[in-house]
N, C-alpha and C. Protein backbone atom coordinates (compact mmCIF):
# COMPACT_ATOMS: atom_id res chain seq x y z
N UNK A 1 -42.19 -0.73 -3.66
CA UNK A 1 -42.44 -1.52 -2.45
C UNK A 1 -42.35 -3.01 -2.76
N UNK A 2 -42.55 -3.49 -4.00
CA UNK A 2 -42.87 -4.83 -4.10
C UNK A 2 -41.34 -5.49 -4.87
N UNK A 3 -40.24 -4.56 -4.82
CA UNK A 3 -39.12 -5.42 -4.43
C UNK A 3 -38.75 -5.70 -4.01
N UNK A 4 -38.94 -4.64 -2.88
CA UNK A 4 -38.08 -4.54 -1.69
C UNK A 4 -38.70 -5.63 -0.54
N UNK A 5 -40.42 -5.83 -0.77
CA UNK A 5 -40.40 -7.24 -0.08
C UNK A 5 -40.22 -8.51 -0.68
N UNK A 6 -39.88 -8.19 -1.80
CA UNK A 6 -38.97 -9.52 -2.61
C UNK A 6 -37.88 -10.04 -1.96
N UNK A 7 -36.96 -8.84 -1.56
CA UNK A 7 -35.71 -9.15 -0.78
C UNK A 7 -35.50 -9.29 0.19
N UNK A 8 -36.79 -8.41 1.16
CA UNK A 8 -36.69 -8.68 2.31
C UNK A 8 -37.93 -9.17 3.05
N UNK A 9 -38.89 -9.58 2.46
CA UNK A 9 -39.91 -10.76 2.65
C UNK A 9 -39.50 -11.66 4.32
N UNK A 10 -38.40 -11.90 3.61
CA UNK A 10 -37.48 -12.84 4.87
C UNK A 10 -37.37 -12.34 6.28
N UNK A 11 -36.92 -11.22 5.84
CA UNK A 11 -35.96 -10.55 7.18
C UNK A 11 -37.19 -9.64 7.81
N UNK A 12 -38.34 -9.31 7.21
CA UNK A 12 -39.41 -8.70 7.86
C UNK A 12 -40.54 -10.22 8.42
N UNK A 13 -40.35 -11.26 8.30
CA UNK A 13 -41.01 -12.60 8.97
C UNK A 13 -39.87 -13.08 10.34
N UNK A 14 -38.67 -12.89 10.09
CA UNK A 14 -37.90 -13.15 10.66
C UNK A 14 -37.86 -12.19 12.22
N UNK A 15 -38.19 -10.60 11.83
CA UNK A 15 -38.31 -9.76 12.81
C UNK A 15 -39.71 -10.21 13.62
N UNK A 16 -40.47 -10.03 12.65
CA UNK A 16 -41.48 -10.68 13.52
C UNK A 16 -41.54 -11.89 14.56
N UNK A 17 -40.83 -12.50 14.00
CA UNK A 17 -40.67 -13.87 14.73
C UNK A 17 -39.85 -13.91 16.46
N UNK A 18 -38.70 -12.40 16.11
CA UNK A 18 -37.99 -12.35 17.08
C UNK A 18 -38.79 -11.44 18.21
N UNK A 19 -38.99 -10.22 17.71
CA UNK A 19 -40.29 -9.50 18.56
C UNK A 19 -41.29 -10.72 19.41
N UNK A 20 -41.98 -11.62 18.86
CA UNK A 20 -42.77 -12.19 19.13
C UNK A 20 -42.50 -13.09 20.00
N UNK A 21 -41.02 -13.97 20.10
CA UNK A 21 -40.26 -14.17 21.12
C UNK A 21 -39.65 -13.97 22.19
N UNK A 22 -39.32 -12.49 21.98
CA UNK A 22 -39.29 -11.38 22.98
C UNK A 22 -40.22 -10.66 23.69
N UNK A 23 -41.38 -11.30 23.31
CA UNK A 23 -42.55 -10.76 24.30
C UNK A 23 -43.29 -11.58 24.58
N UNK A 24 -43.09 -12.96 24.15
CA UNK A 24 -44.28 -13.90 24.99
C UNK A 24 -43.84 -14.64 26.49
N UNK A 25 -44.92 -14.67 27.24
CA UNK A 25 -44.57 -15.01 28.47
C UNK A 25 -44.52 -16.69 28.09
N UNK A 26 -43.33 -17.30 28.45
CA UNK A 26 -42.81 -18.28 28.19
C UNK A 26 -42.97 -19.19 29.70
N UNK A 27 -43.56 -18.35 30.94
CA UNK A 27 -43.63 -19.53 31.93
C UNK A 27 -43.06 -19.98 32.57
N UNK A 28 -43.34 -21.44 32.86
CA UNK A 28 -42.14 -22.52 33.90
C UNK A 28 -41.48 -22.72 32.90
N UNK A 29 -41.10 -22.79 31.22
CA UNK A 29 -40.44 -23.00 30.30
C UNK A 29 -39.08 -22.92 30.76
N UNK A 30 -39.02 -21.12 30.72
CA UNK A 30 -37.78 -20.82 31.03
C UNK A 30 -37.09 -21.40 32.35
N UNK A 31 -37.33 -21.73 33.17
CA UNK A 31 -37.04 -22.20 34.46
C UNK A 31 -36.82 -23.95 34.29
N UNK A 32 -36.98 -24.34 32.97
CA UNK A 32 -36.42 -25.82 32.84
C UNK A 32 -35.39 -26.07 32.68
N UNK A 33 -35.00 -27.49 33.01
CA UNK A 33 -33.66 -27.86 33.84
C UNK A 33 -33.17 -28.25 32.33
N UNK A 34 -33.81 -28.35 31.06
CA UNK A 34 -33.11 -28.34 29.57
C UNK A 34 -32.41 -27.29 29.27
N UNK A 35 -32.67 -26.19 29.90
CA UNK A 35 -31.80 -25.09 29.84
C UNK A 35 -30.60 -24.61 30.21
N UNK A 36 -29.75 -24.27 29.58
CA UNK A 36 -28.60 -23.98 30.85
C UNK A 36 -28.88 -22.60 31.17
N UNK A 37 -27.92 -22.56 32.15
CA UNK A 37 -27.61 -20.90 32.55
C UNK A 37 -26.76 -19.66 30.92
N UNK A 38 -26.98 -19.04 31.14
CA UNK A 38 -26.54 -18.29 29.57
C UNK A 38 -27.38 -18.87 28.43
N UNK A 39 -28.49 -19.52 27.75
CA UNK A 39 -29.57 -20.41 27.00
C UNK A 39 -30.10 -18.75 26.59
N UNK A 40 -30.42 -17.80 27.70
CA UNK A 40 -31.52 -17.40 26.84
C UNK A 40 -30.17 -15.75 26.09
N UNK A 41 -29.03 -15.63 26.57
CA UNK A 41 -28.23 -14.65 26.10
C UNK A 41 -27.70 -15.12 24.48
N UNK A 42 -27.30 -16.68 24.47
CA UNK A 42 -27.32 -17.37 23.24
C UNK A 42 -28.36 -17.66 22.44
N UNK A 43 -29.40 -17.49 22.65
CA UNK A 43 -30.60 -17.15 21.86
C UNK A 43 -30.81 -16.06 21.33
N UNK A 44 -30.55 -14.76 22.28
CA UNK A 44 -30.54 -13.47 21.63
C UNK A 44 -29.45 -13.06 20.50
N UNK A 45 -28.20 -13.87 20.78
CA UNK A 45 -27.26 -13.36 19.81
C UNK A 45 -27.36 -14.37 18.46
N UNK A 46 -28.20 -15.24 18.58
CA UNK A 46 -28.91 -16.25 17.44
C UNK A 46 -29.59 -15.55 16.82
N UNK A 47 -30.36 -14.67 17.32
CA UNK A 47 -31.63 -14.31 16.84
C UNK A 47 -31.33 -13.33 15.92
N UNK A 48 -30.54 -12.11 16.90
CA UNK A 48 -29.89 -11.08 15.93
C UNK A 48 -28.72 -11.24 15.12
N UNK A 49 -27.82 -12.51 14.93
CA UNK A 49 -27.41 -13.26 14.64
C UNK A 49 -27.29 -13.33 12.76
N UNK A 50 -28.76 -13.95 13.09
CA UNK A 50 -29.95 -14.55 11.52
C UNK A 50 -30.69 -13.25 11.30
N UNK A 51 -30.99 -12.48 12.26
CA UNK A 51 -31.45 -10.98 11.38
C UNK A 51 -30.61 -10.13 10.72
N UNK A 52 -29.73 -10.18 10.94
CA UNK A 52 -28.24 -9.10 10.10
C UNK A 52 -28.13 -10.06 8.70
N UNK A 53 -27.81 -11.24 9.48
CA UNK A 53 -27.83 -11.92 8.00
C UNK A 53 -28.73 -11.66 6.85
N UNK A 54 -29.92 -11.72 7.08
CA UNK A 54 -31.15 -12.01 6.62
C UNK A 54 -31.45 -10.78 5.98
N UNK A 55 -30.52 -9.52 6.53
CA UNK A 55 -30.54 -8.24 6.12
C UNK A 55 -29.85 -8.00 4.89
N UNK A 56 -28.78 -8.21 5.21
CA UNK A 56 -27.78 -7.94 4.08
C UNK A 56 -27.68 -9.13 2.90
N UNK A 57 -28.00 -10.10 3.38
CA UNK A 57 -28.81 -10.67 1.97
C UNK A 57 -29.55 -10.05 1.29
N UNK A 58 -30.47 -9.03 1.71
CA UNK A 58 -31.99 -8.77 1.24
C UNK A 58 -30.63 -7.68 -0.07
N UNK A 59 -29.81 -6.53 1.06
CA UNK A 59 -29.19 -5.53 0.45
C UNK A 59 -28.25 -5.94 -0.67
N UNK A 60 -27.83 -6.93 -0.71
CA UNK A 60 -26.86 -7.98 -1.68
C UNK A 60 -27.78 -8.10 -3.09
N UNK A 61 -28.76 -8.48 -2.33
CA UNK A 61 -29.28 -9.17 -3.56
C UNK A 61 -30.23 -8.21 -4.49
N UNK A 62 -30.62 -6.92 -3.78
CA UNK A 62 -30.73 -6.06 -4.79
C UNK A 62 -29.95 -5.21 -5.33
N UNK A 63 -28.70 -5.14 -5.20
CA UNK A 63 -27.82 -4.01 -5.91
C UNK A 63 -27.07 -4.77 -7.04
N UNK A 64 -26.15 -4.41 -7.51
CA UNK A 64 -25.44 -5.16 -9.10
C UNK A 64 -24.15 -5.53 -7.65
N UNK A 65 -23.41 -4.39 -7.43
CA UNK A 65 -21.85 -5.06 -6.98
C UNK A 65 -22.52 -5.98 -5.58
N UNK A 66 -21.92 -7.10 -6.12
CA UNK A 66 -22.50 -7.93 -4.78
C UNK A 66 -21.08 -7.83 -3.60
N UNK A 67 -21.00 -6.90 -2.82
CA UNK A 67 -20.77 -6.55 -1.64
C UNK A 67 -21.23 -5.33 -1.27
N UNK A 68 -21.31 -5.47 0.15
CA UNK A 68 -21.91 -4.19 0.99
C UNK A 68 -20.71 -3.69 1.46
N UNK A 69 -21.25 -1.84 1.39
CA UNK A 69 -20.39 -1.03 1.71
C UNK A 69 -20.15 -1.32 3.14
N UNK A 70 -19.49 -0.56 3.69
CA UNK A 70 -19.28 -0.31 4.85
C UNK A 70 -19.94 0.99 5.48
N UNK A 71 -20.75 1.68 4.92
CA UNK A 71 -21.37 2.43 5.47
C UNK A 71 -23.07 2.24 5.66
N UNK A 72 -23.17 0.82 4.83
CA UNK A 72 -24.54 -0.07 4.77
C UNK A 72 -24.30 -1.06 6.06
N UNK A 73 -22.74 -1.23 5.86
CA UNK A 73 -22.83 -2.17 7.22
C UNK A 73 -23.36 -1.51 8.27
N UNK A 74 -22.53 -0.22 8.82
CA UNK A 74 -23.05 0.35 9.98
C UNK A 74 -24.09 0.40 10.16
N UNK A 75 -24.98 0.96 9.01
CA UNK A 75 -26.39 1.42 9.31
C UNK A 75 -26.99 -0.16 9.73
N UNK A 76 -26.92 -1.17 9.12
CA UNK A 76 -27.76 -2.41 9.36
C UNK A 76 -27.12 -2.87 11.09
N UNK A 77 -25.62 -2.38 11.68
CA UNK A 77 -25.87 -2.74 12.80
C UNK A 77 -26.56 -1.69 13.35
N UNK A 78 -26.62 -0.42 13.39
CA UNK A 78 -27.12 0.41 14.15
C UNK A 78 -28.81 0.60 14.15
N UNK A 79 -29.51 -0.38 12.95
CA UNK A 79 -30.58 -0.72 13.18
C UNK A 79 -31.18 -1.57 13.98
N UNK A 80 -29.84 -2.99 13.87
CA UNK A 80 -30.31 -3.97 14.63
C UNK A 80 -30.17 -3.98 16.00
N UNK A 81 -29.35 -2.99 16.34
CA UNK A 81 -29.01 -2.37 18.15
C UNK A 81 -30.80 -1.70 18.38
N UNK A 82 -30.57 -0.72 17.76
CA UNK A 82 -31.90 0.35 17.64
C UNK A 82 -33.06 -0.82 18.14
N UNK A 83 -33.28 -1.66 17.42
CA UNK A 83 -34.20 -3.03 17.56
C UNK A 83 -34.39 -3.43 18.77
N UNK A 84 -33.05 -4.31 19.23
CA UNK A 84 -32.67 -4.73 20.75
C UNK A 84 -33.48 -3.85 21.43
N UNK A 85 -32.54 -2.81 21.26
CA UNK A 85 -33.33 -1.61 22.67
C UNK A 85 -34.43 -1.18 22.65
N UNK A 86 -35.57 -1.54 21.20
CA UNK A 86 -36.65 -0.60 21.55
C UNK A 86 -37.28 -1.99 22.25
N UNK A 87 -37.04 -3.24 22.06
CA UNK A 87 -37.57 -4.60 22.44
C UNK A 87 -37.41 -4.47 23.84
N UNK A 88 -36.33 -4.32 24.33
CA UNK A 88 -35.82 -3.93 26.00
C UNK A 88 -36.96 -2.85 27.05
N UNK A 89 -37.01 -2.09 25.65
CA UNK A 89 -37.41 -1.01 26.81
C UNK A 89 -39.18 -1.27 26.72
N UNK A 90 -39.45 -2.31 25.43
CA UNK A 90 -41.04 -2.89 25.33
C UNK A 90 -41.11 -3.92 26.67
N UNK A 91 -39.55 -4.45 27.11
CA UNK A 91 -39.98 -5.49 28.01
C UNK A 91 -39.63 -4.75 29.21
N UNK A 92 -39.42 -3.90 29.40
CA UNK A 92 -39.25 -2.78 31.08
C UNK A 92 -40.74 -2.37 31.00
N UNK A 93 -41.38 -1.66 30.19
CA UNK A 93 -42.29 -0.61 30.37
C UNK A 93 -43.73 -1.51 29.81
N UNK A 94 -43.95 -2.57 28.54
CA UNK A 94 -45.40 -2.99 28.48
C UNK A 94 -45.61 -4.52 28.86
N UNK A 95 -44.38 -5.12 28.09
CA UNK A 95 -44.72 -6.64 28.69
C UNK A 95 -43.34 -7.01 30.11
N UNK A 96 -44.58 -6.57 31.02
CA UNK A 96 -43.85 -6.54 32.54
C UNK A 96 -43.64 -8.11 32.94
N UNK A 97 -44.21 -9.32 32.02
CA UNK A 97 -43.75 -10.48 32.96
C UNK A 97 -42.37 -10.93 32.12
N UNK A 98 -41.56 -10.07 31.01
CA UNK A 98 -40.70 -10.41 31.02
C UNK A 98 -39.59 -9.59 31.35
N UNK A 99 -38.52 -9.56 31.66
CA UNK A 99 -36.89 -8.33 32.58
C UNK A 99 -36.68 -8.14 31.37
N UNK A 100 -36.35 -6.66 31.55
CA UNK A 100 -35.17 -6.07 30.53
C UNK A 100 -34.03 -6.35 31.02
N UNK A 101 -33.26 -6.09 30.40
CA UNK A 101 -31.51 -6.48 30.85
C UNK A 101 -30.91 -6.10 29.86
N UNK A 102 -29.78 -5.59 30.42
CA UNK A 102 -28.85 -4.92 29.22
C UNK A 102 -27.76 -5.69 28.99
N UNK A 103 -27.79 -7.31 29.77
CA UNK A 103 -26.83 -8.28 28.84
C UNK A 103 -27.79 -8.49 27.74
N UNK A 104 -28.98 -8.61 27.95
CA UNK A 104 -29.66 -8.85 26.62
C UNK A 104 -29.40 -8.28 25.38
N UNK A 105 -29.37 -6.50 25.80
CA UNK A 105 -28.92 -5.66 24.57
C UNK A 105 -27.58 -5.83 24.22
N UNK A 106 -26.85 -6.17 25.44
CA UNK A 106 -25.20 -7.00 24.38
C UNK A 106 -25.52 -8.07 23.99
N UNK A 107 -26.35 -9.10 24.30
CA UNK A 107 -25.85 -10.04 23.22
C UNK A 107 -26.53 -10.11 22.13
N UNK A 108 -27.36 -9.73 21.93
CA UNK A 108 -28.57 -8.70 20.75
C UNK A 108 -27.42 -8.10 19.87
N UNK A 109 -26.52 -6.83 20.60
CA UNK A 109 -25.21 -5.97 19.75
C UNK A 109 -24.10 -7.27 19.20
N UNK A 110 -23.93 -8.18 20.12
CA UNK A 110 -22.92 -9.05 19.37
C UNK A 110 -22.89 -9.96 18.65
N UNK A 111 -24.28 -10.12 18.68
CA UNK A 111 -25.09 -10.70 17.61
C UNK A 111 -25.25 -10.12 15.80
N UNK A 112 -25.38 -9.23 16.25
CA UNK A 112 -25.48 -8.21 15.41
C UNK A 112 -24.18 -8.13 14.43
N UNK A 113 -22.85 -8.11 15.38
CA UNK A 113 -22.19 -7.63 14.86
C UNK A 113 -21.12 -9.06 14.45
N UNK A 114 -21.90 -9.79 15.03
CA UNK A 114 -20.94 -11.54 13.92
C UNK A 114 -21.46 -11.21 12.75
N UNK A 115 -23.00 -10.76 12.80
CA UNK A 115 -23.30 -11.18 12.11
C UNK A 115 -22.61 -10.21 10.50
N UNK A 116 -22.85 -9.44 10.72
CA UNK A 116 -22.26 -8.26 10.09
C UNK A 116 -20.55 -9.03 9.48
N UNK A 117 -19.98 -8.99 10.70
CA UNK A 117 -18.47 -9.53 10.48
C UNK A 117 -18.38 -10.93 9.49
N UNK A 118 -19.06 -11.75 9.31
CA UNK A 118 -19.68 -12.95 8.47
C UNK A 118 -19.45 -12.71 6.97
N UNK A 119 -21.15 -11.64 6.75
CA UNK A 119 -21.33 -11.28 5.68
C UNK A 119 -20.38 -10.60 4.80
N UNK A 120 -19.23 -9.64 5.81
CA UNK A 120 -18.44 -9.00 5.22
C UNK A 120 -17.88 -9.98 5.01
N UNK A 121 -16.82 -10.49 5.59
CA UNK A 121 -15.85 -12.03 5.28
C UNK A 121 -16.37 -12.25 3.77
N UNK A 122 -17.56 -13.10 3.83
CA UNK A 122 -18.03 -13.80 2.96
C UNK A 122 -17.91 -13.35 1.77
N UNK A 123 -18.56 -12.33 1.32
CA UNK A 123 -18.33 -11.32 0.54
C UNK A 123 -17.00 -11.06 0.09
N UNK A 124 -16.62 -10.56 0.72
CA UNK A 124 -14.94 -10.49 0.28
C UNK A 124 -14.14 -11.74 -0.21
N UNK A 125 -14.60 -12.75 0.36
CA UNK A 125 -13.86 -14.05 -0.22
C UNK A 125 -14.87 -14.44 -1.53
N UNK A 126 -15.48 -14.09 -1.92
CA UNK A 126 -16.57 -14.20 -2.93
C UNK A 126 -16.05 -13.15 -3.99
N UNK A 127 -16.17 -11.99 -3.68
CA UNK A 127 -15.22 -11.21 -4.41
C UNK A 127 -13.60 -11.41 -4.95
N UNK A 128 -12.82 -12.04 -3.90
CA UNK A 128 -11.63 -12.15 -4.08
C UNK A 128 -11.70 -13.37 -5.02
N UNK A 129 -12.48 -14.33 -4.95
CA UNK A 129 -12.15 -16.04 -5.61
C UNK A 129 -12.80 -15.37 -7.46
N UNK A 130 -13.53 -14.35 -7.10
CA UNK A 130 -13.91 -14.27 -9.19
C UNK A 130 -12.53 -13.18 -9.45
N UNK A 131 -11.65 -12.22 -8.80
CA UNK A 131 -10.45 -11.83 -9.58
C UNK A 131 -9.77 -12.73 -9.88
């Protein structure tokens, strides 16, 4: 247990952080004129964004070959979807002063999946520049 929050220390403060965003009643906040229209869909794909990241760092940095499979990728998006939606259906069914919405859970998924698309890139050009 106490590597694994070595590595992922991060990405379990980070979840928290987003949960905790996703459920506080935020008010006349949201309804300020600093905001634009689409503010809070670009926040969600920020959020899940920096959690994929934050993931596959954790998975990087404990294994020897520093790239992730592709079958680690899937699972880390299909966690971070899994996430979105259980957050969605926390904001339909317990915290009622905020909407579920299922642009939310896309931009949560496309979030997800830059983020994913990034790490792979990265990786690979990291890999490719030491042959």
């Amino acid at each position: 247990m106490k590597p694994f929050l070595k590595y992922h220390g991060l990405t379990i403060l980070w979840a928290l952080f987003v949960f905790t965003m996703c459920a506080v009643d935020l008010g006349p906040v949201s309804n300020s004129p600093m905001f634009f229209p689409g503010f809070d869909k670009l926040t969600h794909t920020g959020f899940f964004f920096t959690l994929v990241v934050l993931v596959c760092n954790g998975i990087i940095r404990q294994q020897k070959p520093i790239r992730l499979s592709y079958k680690q990728a899937i699972i880390v998006i299909l966690v971070a979807i899994v996430f979105g939606g259980m957050i969605e259906i926390l904001q339909l069914t317990i915290f009622t002063w905020r909407s579920a919405d299922w642009s939310d859970l896309f931009a949560d998924s496309l979030g997800a999946c830059m983020g994913i698309f990034s790490v792979m890139v990265t990786s690979e050009a990291i890999g490719y520049d030491k042959k």
